[in-house]
N, C-alpha and C. Protein backbone atom coordinates (compact mmCIF):
# COMPACT_ATOMS: atom_id res chain seq x y z
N UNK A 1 0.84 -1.18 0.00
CA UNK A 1 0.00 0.00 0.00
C UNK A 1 0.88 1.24 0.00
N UNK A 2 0.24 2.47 -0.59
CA UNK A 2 1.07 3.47 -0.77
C UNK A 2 1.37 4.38 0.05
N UNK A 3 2.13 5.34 0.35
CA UNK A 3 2.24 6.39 1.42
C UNK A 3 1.00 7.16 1.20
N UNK A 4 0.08 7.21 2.53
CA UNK A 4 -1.03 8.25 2.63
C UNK A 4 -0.27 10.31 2.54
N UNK A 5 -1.06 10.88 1.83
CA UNK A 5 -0.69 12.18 1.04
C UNK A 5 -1.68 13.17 1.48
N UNK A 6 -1.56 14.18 1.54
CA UNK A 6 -2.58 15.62 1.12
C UNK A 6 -3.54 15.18 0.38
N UNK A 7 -3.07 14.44 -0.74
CA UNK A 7 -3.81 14.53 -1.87
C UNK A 7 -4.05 13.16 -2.12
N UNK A 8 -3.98 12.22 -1.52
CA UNK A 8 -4.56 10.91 -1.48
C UNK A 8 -3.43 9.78 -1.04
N UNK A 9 -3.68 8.46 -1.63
CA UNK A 9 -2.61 7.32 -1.91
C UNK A 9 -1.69 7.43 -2.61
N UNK A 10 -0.43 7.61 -2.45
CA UNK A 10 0.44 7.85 -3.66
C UNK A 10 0.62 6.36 -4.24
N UNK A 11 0.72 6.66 -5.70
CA UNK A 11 0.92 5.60 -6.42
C UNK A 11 2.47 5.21 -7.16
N UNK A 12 3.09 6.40 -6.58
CA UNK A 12 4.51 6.75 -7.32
C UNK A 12 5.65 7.41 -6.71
N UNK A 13 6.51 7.25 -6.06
CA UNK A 13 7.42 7.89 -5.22
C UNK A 13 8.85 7.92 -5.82
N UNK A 14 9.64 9.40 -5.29
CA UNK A 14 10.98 9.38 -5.61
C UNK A 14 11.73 10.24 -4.45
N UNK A 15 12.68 9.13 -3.86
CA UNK A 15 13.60 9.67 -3.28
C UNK A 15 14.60 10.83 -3.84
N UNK A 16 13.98 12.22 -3.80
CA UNK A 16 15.36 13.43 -4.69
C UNK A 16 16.11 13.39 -3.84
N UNK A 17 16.63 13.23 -2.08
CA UNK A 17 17.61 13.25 -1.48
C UNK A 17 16.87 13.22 -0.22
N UNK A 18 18.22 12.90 0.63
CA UNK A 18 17.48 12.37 2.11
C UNK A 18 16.70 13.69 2.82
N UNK A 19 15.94 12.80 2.87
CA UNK A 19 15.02 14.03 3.48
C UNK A 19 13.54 14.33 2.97
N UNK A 20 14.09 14.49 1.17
CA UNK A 20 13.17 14.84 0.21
C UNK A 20 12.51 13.78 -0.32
N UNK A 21 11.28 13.63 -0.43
CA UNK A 21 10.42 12.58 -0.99
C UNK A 21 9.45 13.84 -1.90
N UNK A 22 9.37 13.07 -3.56
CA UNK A 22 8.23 13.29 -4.49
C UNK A 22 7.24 12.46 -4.34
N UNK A 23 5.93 12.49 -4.57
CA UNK A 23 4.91 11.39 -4.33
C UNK A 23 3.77 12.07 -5.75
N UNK A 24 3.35 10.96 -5.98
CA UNK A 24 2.13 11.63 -7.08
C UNK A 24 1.25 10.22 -6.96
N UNK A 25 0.06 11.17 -6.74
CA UNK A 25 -1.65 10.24 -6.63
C UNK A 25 -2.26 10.61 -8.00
N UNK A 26 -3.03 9.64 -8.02
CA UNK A 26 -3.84 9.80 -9.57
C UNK A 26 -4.58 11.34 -10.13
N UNK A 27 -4.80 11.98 -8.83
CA UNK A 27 -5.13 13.43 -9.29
C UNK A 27 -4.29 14.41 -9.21
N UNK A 28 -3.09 14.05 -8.20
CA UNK A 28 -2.54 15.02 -8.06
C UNK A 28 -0.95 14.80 -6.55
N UNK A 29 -0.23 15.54 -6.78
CA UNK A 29 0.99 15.24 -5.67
C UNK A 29 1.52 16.33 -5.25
N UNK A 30 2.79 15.91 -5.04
CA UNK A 30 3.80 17.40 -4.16
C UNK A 30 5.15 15.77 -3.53
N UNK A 31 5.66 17.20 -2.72
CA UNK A 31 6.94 16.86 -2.19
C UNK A 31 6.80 16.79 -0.47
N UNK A 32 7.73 16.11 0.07
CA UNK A 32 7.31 15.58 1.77
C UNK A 32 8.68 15.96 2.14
N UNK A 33 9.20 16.80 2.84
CA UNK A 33 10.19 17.08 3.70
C UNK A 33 10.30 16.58 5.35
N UNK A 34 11.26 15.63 5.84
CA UNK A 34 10.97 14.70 6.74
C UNK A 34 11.33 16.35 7.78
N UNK A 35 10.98 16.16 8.95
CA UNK A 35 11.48 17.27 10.57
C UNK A 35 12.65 17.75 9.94
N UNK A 36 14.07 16.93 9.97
CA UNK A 36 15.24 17.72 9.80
C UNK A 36 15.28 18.45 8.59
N UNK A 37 14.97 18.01 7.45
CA UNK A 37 14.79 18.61 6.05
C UNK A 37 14.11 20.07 6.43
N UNK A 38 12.92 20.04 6.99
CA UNK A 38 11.56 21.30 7.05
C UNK A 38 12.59 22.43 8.12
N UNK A 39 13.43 21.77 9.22
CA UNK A 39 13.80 22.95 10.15
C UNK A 39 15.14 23.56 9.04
N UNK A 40 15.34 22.99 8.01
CA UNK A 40 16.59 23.40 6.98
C UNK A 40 16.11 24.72 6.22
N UNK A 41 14.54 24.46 5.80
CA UNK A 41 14.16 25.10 5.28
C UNK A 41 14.41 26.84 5.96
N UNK A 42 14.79 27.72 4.65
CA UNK A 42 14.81 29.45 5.10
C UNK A 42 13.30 29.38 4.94
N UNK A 43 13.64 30.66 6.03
CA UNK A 43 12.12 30.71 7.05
C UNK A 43 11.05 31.78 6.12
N UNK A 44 11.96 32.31 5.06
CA UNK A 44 11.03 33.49 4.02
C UNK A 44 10.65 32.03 2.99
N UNK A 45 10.66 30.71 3.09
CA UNK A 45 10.01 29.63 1.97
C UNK A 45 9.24 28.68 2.45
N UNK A 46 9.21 28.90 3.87
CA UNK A 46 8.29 28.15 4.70
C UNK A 46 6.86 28.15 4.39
N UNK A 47 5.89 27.85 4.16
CA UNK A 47 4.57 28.01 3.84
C UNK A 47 3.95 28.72 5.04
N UNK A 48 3.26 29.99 4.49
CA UNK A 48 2.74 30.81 5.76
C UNK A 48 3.86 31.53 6.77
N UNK A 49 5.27 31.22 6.03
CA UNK A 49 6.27 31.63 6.96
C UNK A 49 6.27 31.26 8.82
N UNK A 50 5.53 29.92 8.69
CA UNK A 50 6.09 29.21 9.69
C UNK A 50 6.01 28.00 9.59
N UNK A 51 7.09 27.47 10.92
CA UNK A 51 7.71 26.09 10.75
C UNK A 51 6.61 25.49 10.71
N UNK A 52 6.44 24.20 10.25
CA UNK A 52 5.12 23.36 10.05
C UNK A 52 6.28 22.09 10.25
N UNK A 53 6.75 21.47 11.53
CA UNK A 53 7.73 20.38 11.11
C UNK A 53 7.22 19.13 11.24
N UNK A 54 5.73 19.27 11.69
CA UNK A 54 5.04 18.16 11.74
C UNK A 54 4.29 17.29 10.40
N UNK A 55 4.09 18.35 9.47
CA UNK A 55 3.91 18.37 7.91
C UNK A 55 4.55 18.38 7.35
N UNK A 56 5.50 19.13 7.03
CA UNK A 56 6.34 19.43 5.78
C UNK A 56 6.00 18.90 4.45
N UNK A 57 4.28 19.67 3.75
CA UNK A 57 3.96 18.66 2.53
C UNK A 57 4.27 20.16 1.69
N UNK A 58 4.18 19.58 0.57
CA UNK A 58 4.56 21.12 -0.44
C UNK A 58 3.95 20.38 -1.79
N UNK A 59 2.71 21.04 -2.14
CA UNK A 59 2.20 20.59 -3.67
C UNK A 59 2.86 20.56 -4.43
N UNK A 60 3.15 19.91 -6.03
CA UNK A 60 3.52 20.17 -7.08
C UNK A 60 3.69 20.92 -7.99
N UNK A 61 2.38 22.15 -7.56
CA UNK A 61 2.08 23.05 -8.86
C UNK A 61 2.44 24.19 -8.72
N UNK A 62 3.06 24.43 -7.17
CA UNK A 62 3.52 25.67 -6.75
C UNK A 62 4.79 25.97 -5.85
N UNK A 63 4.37 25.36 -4.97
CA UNK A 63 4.95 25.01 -3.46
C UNK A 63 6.35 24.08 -3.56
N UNK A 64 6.12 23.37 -4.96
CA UNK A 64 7.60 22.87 -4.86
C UNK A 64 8.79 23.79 -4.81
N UNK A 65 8.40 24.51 -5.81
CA UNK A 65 9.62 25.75 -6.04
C UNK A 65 10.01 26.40 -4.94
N UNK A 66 9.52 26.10 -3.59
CA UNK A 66 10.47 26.72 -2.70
C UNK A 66 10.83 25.34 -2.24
N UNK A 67 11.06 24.33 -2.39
CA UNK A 67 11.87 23.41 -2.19
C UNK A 67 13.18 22.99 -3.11
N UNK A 68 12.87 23.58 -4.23
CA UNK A 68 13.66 23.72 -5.11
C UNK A 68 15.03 24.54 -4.99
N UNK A 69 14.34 26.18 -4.77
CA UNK A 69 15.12 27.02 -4.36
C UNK A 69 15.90 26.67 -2.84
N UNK A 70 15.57 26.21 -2.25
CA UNK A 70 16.52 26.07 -0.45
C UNK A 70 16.86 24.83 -0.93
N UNK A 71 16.85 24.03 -1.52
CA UNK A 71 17.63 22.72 -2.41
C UNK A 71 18.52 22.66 -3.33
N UNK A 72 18.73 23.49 -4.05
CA UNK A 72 18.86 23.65 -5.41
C UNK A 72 20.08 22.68 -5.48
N UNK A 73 20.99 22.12 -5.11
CA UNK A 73 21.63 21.28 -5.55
C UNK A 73 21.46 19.78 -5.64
N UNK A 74 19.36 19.55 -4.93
CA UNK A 74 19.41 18.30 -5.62
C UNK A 74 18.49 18.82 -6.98
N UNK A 75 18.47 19.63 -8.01
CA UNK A 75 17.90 19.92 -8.83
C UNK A 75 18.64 20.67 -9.98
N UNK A 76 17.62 20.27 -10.99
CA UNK A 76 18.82 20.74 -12.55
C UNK A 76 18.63 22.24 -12.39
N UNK A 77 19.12 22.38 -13.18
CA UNK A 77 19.16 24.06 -13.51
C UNK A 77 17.89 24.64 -14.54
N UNK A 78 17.25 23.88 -15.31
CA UNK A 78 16.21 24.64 -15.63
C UNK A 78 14.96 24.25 -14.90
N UNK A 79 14.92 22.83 -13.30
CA UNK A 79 13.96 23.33 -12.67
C UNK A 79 14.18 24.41 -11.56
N UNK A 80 15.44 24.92 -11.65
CA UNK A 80 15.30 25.64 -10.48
C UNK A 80 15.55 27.43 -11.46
N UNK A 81 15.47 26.89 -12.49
CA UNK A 81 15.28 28.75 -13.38
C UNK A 81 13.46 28.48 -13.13
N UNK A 82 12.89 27.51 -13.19
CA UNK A 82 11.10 27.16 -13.12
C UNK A 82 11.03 27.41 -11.83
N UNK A 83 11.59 27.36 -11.05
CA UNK A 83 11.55 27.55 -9.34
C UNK A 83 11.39 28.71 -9.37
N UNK A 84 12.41 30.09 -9.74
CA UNK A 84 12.28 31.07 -9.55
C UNK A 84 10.90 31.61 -10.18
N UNK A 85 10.75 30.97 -11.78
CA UNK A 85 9.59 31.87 -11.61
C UNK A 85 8.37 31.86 -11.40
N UNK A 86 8.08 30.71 -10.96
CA UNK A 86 6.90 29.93 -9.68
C UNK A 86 7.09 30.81 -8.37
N UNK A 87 7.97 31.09 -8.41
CA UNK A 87 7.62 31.54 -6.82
C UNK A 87 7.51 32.78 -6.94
N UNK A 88 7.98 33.75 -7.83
CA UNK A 88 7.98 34.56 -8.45
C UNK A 88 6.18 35.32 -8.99
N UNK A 89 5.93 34.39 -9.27
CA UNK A 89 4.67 34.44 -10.38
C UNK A 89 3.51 34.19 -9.12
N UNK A 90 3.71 33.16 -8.11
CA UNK A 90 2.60 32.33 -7.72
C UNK A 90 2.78 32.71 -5.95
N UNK A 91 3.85 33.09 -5.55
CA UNK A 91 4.08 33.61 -3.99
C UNK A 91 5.27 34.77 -4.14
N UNK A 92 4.38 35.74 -4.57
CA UNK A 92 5.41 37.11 -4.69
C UNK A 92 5.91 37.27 -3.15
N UNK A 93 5.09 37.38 -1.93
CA UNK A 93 5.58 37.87 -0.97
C UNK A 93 7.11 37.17 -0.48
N UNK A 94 6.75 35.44 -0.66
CA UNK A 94 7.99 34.47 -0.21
C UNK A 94 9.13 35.15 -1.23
N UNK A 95 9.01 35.77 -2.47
CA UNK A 95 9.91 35.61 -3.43
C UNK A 95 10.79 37.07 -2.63
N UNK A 96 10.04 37.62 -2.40
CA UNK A 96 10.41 39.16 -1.89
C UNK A 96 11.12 39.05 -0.59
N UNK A 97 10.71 37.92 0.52
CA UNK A 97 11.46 37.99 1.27
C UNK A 97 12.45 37.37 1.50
N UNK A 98 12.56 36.27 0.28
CA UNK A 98 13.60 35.77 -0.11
C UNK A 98 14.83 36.44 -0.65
N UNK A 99 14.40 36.81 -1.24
CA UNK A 99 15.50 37.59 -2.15
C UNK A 99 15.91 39.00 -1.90
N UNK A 100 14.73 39.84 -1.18
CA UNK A 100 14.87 41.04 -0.29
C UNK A 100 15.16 42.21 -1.48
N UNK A 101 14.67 41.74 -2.56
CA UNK A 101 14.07 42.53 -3.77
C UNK A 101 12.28 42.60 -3.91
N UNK A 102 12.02 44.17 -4.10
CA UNK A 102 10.38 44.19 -4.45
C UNK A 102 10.57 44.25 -5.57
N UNK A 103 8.99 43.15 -5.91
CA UNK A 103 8.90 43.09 -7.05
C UNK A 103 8.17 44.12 -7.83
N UNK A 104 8.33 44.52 -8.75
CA UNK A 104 7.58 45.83 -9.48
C UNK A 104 5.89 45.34 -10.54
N UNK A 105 5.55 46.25 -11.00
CA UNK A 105 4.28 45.48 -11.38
C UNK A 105 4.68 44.86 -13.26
N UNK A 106 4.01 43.77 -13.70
CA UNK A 106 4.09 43.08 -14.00
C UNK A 106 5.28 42.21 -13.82
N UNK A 107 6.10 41.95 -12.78
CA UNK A 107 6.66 40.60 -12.23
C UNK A 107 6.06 39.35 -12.08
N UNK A 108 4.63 39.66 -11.53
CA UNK A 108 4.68 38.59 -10.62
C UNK A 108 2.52 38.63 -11.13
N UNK A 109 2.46 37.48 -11.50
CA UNK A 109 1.13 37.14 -11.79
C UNK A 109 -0.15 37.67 -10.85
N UNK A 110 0.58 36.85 -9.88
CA UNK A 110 -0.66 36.92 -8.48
C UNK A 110 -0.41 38.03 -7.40
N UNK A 111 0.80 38.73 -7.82
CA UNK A 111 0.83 40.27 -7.13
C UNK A 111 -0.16 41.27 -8.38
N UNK A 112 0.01 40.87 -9.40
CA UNK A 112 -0.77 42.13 -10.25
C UNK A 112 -2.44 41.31 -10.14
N UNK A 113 -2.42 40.76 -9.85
CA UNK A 113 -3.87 39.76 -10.07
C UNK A 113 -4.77 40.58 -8.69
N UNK A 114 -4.12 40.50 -7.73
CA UNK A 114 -4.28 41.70 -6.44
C UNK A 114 -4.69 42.99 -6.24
N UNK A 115 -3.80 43.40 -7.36
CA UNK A 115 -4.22 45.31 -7.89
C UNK A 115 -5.59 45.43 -8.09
């Protein structure tokens, strides 16, 4: 039986590095950061900007990209150019306090989506 998910039974798993687990269910997945992995995490990519070390789940469609970015060396280089602009596009505020650059208007999808 499969690892229970956010998003259901996973049917498919990949170890990207210790710590890091991918999982994908028939509708849908994300990434699982075990306690030590989640307290690694910078605290401007944390979801909600706080520790969650009891969870550590991060969807696929968004939320990976800040696993990407505080990872980036278990990841290629054009998912982590897709990292930036996911997080960029889809969590302007994390991107801003990440990087400790504001973003200006048309940067960022769901900051101009706001206006």
């Amino acid at each position: 039986m499969g690892t229970s998910t956010p998003w259901g039974v996973a049917d498919d798993s990949e170890r990207i590095a210790k710590g890091i687990m991918r999982y994908g269910t028939p509708g849908h997945g994300g990434y699982h950061l075990s306690p030590a992995r989640q307290a690694e995490m910078p605290a401007a990519l944390l979801i909600g900007g706080m520790p969650d070390i009891a969870r550590g789940w991060y969807e696929e469609d968004c939320d990976w990209a800040r696993i990407a970015l505080a990872f980036p060396q278990f990841f290629n280089g054009l998912a982590c150019a897709a990292a930036w602009e996911t997080l960029r596009d889809w969590a302007p505020d994390a991107y801003e306090a990440f990087t400790g650059r504001k973003l200006q208007p048309g940067e960022s999808y769901m900051r101009d989506k706001r206006r």
